[in-house]
PDB file of N, CA and C in Angstrom:
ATOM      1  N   UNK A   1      -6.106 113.844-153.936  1.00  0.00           N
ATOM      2  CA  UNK A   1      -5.750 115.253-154.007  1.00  0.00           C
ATOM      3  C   UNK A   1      -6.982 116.069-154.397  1.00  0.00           C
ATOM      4  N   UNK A   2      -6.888 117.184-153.890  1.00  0.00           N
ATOM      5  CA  UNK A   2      -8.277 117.608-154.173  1.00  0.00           C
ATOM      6  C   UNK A   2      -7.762 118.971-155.050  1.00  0.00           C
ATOM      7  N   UNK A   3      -8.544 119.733-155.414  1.00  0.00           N
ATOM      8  CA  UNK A   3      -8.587 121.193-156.750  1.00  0.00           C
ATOM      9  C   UNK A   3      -6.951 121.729-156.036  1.00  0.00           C
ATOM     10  N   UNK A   4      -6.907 122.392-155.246  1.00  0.00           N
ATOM     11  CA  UNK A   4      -5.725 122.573-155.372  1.00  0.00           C
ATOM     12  C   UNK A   4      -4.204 122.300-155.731  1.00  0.00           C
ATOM     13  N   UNK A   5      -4.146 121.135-155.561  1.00  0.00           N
ATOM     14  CA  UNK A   5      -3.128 119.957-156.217  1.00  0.00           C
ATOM     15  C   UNK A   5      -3.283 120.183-157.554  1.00  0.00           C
ATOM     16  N   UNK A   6      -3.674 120.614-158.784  1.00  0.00           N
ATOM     17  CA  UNK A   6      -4.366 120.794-160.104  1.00  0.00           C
ATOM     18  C   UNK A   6      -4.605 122.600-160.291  1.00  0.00           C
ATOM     19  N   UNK A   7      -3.083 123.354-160.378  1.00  0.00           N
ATOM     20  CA  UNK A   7      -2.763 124.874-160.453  1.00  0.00           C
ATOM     21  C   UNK A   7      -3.726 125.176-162.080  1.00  0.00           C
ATOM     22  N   UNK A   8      -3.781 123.725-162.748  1.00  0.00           N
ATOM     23  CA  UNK A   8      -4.003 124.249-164.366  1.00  0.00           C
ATOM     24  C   UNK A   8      -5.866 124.892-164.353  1.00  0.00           C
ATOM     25  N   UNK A   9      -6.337 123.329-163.386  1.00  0.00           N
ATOM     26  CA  UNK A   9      -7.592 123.102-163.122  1.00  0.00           C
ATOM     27  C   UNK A   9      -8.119 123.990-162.261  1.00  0.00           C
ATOM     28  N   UNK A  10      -7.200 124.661-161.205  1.00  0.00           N
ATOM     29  CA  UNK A  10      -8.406 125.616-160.209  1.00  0.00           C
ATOM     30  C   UNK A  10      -8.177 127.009-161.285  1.00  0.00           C
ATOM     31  N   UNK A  11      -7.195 127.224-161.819  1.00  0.00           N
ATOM     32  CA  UNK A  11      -7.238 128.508-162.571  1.00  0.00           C
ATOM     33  C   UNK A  11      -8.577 128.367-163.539  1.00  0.00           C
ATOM     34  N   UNK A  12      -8.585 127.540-163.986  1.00  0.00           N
ATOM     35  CA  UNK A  12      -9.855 127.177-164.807  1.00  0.00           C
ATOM     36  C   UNK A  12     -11.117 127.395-164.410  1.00  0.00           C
ATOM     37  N   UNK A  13     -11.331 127.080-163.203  1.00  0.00           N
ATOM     38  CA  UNK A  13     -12.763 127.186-162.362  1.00  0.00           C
ATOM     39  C   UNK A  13     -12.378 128.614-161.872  1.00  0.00           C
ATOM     40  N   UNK A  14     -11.558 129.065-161.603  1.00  0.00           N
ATOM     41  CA  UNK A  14     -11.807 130.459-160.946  1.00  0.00           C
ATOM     42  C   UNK A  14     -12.025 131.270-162.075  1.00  0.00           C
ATOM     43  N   UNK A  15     -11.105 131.188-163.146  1.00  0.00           N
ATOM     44  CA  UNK A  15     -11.513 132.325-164.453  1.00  0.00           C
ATOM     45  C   UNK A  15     -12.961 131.991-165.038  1.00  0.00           C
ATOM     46  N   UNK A  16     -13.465 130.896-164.906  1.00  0.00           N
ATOM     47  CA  UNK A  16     -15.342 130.968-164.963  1.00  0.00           C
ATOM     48  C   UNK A  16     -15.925 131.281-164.219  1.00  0.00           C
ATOM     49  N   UNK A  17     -15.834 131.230-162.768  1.00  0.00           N
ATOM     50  CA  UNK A  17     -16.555 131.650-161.789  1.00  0.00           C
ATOM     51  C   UNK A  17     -16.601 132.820-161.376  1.00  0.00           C
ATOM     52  N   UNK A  18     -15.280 133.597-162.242  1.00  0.00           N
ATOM     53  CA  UNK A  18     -14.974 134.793-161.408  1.00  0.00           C
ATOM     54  C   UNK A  18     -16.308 136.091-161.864  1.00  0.00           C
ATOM     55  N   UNK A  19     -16.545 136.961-160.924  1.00  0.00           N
ATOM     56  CA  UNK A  19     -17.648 137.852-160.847  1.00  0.00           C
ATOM     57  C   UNK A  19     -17.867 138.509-162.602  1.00  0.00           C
ATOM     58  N   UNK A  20     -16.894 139.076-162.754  1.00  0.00           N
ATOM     59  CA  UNK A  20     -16.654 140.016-163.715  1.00  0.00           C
ATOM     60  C   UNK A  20     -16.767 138.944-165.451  1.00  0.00           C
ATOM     61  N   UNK A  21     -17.263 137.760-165.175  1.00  0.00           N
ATOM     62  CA  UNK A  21     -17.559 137.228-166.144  1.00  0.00           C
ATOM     63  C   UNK A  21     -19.087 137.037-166.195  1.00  0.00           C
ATOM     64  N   UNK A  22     -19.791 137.416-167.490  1.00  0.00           N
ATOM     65  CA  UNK A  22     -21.498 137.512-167.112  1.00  0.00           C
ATOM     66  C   UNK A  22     -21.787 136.293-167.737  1.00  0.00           C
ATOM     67  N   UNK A  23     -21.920 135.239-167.266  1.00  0.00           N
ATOM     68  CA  UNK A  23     -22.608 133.530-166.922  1.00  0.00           C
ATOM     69  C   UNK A  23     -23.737 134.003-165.726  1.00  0.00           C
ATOM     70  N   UNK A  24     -24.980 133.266-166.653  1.00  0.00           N
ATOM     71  CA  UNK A  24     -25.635 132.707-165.300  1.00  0.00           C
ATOM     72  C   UNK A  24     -25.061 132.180-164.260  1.00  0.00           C
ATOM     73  N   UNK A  25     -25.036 132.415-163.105  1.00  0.00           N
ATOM     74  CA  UNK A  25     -24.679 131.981-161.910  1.00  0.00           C
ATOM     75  C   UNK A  25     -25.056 130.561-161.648  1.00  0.00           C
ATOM     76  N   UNK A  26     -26.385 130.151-161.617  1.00  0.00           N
ATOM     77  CA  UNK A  26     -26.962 129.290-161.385  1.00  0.00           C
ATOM     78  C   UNK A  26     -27.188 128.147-162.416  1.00  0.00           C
ATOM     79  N   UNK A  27     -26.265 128.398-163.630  1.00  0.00           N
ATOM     80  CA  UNK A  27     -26.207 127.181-164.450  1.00  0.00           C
ATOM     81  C   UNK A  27     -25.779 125.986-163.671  1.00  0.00           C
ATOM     82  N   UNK A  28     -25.849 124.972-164.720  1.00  0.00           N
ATOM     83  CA  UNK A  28     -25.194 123.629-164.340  1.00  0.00           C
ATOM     84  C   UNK A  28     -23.437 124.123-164.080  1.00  0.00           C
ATOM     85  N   UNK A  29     -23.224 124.862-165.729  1.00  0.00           N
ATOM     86  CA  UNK A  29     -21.414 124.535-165.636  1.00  0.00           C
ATOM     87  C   UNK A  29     -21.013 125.206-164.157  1.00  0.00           C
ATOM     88  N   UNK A  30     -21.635 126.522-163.854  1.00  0.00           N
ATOM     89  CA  UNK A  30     -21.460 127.409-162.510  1.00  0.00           C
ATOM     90  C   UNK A  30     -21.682 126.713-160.886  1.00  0.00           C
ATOM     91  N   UNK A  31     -22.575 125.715-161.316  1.00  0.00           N
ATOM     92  CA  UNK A  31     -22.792 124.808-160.451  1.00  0.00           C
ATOM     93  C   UNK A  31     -21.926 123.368-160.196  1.00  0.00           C
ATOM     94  N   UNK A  32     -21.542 122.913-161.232  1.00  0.00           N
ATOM     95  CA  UNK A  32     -20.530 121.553-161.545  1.00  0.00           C
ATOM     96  C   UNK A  32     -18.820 122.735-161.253  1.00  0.00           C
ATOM     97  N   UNK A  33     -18.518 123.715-161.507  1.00  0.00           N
ATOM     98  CA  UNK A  33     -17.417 123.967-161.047  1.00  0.00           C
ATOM     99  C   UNK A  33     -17.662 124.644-159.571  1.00  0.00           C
ATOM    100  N   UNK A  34     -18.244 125.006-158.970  1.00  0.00           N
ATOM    101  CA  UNK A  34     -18.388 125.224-157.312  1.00  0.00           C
ATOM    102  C   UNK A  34     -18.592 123.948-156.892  1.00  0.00           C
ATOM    103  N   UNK A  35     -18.816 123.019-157.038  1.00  0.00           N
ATOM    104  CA  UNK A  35     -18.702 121.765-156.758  1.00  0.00           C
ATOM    105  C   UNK A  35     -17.275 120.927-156.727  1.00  0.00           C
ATOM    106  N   UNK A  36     -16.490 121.318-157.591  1.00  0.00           N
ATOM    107  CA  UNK A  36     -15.151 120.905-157.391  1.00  0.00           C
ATOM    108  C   UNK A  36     -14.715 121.349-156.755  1.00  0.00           C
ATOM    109  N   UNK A  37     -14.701 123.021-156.755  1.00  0.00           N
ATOM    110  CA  UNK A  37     -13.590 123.698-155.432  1.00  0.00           C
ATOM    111  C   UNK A  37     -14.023 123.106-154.248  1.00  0.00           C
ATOM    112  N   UNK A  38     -15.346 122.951-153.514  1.00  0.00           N
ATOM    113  CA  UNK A  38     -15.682 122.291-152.636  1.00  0.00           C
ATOM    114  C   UNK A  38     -15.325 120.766-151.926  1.00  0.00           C
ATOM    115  N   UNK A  39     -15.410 119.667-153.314  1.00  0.00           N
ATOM    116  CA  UNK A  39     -14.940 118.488-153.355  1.00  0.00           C
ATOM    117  C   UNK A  39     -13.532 118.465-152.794  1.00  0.00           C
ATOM    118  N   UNK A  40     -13.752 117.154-151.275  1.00  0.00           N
ATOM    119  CA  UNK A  40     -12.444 116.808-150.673  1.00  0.00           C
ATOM    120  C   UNK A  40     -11.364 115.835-151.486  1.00  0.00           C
ATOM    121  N   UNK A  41     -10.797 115.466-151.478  1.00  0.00           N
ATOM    122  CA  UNK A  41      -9.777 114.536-152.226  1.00  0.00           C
ATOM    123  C   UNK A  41     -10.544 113.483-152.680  1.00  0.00           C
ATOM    124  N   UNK A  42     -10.861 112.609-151.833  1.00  0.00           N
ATOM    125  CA  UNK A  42     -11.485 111.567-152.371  1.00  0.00           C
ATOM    126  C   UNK A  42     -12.478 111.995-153.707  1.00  0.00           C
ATOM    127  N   UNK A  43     -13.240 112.711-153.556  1.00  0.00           N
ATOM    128  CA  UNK A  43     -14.353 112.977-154.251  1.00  0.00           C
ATOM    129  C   UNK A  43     -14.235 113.748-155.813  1.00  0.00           C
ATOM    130  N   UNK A  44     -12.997 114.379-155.169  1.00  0.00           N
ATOM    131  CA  UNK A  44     -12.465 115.340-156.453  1.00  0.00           C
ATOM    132  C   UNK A  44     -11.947 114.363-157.613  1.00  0.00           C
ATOM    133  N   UNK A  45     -11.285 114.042-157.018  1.00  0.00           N
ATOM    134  CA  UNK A  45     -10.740 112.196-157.976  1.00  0.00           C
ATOM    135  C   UNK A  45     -11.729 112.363-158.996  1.00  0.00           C
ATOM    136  N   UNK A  46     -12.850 111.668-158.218  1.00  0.00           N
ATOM    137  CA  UNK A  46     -14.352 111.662-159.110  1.00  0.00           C
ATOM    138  C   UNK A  46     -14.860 112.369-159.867  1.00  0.00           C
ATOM    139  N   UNK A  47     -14.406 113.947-159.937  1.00  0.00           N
ATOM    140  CA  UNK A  47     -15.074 114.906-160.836  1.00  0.00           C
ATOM    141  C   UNK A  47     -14.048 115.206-162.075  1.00  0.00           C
ATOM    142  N   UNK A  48     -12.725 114.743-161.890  1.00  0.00           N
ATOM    143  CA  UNK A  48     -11.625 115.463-162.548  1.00  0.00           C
ATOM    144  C   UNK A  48     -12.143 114.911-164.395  1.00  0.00           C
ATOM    145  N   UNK A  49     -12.214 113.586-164.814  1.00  0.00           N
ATOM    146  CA  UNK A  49     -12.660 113.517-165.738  1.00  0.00           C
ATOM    147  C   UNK A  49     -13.942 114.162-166.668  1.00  0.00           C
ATOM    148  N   UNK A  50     -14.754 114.388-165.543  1.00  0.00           N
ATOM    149  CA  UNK A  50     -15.785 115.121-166.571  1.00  0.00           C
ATOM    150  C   UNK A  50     -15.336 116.774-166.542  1.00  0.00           C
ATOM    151  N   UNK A  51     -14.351 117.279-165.479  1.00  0.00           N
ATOM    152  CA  UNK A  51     -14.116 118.465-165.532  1.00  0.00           C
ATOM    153  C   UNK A  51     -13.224 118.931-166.768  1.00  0.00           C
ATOM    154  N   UNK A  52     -12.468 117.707-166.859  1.00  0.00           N
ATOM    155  CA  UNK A  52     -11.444 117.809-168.631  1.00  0.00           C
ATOM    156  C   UNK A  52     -12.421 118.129-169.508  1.00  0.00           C
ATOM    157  N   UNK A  53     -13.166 117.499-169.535  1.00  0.00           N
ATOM    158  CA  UNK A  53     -14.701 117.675-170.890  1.00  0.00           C
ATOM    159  C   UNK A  53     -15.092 119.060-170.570  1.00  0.00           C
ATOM    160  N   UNK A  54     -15.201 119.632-169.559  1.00  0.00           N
ATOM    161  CA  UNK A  54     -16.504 120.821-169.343  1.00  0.00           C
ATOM    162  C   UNK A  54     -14.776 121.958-170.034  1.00  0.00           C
ATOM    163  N   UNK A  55     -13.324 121.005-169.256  1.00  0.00           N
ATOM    164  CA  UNK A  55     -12.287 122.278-170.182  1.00  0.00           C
ATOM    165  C   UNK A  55     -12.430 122.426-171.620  1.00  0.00           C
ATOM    166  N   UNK A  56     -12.497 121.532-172.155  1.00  0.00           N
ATOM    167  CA  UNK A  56     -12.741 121.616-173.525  1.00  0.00           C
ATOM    168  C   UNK A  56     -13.881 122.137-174.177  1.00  0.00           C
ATOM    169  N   UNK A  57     -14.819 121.827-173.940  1.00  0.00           N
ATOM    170  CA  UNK A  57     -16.409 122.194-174.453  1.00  0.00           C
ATOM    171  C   UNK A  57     -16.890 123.557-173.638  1.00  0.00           C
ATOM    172  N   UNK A  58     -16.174 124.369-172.906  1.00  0.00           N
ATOM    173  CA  UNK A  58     -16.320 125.481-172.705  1.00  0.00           C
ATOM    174  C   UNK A  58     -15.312 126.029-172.458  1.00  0.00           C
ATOM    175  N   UNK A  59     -14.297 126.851-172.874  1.00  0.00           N
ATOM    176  CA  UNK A  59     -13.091 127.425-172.830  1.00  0.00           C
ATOM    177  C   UNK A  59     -13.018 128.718-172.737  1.00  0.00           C
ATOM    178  N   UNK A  60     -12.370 129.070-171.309  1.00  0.00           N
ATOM    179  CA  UNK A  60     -12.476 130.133-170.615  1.00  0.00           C
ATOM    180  C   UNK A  60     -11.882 131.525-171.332  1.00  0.00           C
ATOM    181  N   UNK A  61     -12.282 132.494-170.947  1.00  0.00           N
ATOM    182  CA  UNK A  61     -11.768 133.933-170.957  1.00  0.00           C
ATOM    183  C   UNK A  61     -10.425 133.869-171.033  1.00  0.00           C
ATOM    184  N   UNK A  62      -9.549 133.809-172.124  1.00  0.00           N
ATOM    185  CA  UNK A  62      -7.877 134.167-172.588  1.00  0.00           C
ATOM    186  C   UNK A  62      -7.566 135.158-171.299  1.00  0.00           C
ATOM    187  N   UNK A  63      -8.078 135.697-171.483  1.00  0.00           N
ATOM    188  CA  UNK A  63      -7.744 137.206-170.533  1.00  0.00           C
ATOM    189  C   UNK A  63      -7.580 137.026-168.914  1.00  0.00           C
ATOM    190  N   UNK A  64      -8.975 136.203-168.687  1.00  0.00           N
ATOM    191  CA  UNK A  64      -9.175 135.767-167.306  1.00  0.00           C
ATOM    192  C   UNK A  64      -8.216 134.842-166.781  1.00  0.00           C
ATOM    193  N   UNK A  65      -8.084 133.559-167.748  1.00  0.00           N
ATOM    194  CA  UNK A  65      -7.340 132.868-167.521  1.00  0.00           C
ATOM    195  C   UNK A  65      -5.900 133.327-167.014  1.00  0.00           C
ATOM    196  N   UNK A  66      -5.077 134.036-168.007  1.00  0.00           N
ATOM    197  CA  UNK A  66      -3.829 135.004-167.620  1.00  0.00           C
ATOM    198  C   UNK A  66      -3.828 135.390-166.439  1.00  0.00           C
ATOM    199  N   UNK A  67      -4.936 136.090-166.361  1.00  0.00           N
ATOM    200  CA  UNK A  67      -5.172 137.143-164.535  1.00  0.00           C
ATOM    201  C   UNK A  67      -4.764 136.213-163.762  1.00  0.00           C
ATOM    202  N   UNK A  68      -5.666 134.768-163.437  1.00  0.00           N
ATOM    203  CA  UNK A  68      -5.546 133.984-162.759  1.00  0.00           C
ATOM    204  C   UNK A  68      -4.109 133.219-162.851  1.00  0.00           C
ATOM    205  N   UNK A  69      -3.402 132.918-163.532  1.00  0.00           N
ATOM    206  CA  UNK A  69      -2.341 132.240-163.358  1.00  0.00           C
ATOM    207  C   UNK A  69      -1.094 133.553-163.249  1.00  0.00           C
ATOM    208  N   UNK A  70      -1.203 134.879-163.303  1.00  0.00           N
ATOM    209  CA  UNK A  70      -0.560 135.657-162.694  1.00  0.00           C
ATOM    210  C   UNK A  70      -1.236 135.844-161.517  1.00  0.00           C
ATOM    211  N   UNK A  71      -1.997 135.962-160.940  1.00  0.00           N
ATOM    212  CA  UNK A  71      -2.261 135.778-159.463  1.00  0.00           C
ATOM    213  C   UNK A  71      -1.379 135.010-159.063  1.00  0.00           C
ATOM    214  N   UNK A  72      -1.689 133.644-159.481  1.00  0.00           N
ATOM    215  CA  UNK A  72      -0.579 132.712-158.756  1.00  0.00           C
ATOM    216  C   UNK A  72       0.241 132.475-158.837  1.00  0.00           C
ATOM    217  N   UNK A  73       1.541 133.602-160.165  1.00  0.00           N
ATOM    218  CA  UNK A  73       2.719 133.532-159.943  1.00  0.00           C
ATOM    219  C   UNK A  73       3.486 132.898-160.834  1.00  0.00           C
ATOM    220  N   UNK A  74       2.468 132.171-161.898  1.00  0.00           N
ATOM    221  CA  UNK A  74       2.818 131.842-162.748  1.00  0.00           C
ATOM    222  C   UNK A  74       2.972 132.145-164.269  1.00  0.00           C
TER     223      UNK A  74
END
């Protein structure tokens, strides 16, 4: 299954990635989460564990987060 299958996990990468948050672009974490949305099933498998770590050790925008899971309805 790849990022989409994981509503908790793409909200996560989108409320970091999203524009209106000021992160270097070109970090690692900015770089290791455009890398998951990208990642096909097989591969995503592969990232999901270190992506739990990057949830914890960097914890997104309260605010953003919300936006994003009311986007999707939830």
């Amino acid at each position: 299954m790849n990022i989409q299958c994981y509503p908790d996990e793409l909200d996560y990468v989108n409320a970091k990635l999203h524009p209106a948050v000021r992160e270097d672009d070109s970090s690692f974490l900015a770089t290791f989460l455009r890398a998951c949305l990208r990642a096909d099933a097989e591969n995503y498998e592969l990232l999901r564990p270190a992506l739990a770590e990057m949830m914890k050790k960097y914890p997104p925008d309260p605010v953003r987060l919300r936006m994003e899971r009311e986007d999707n309805g939830r």
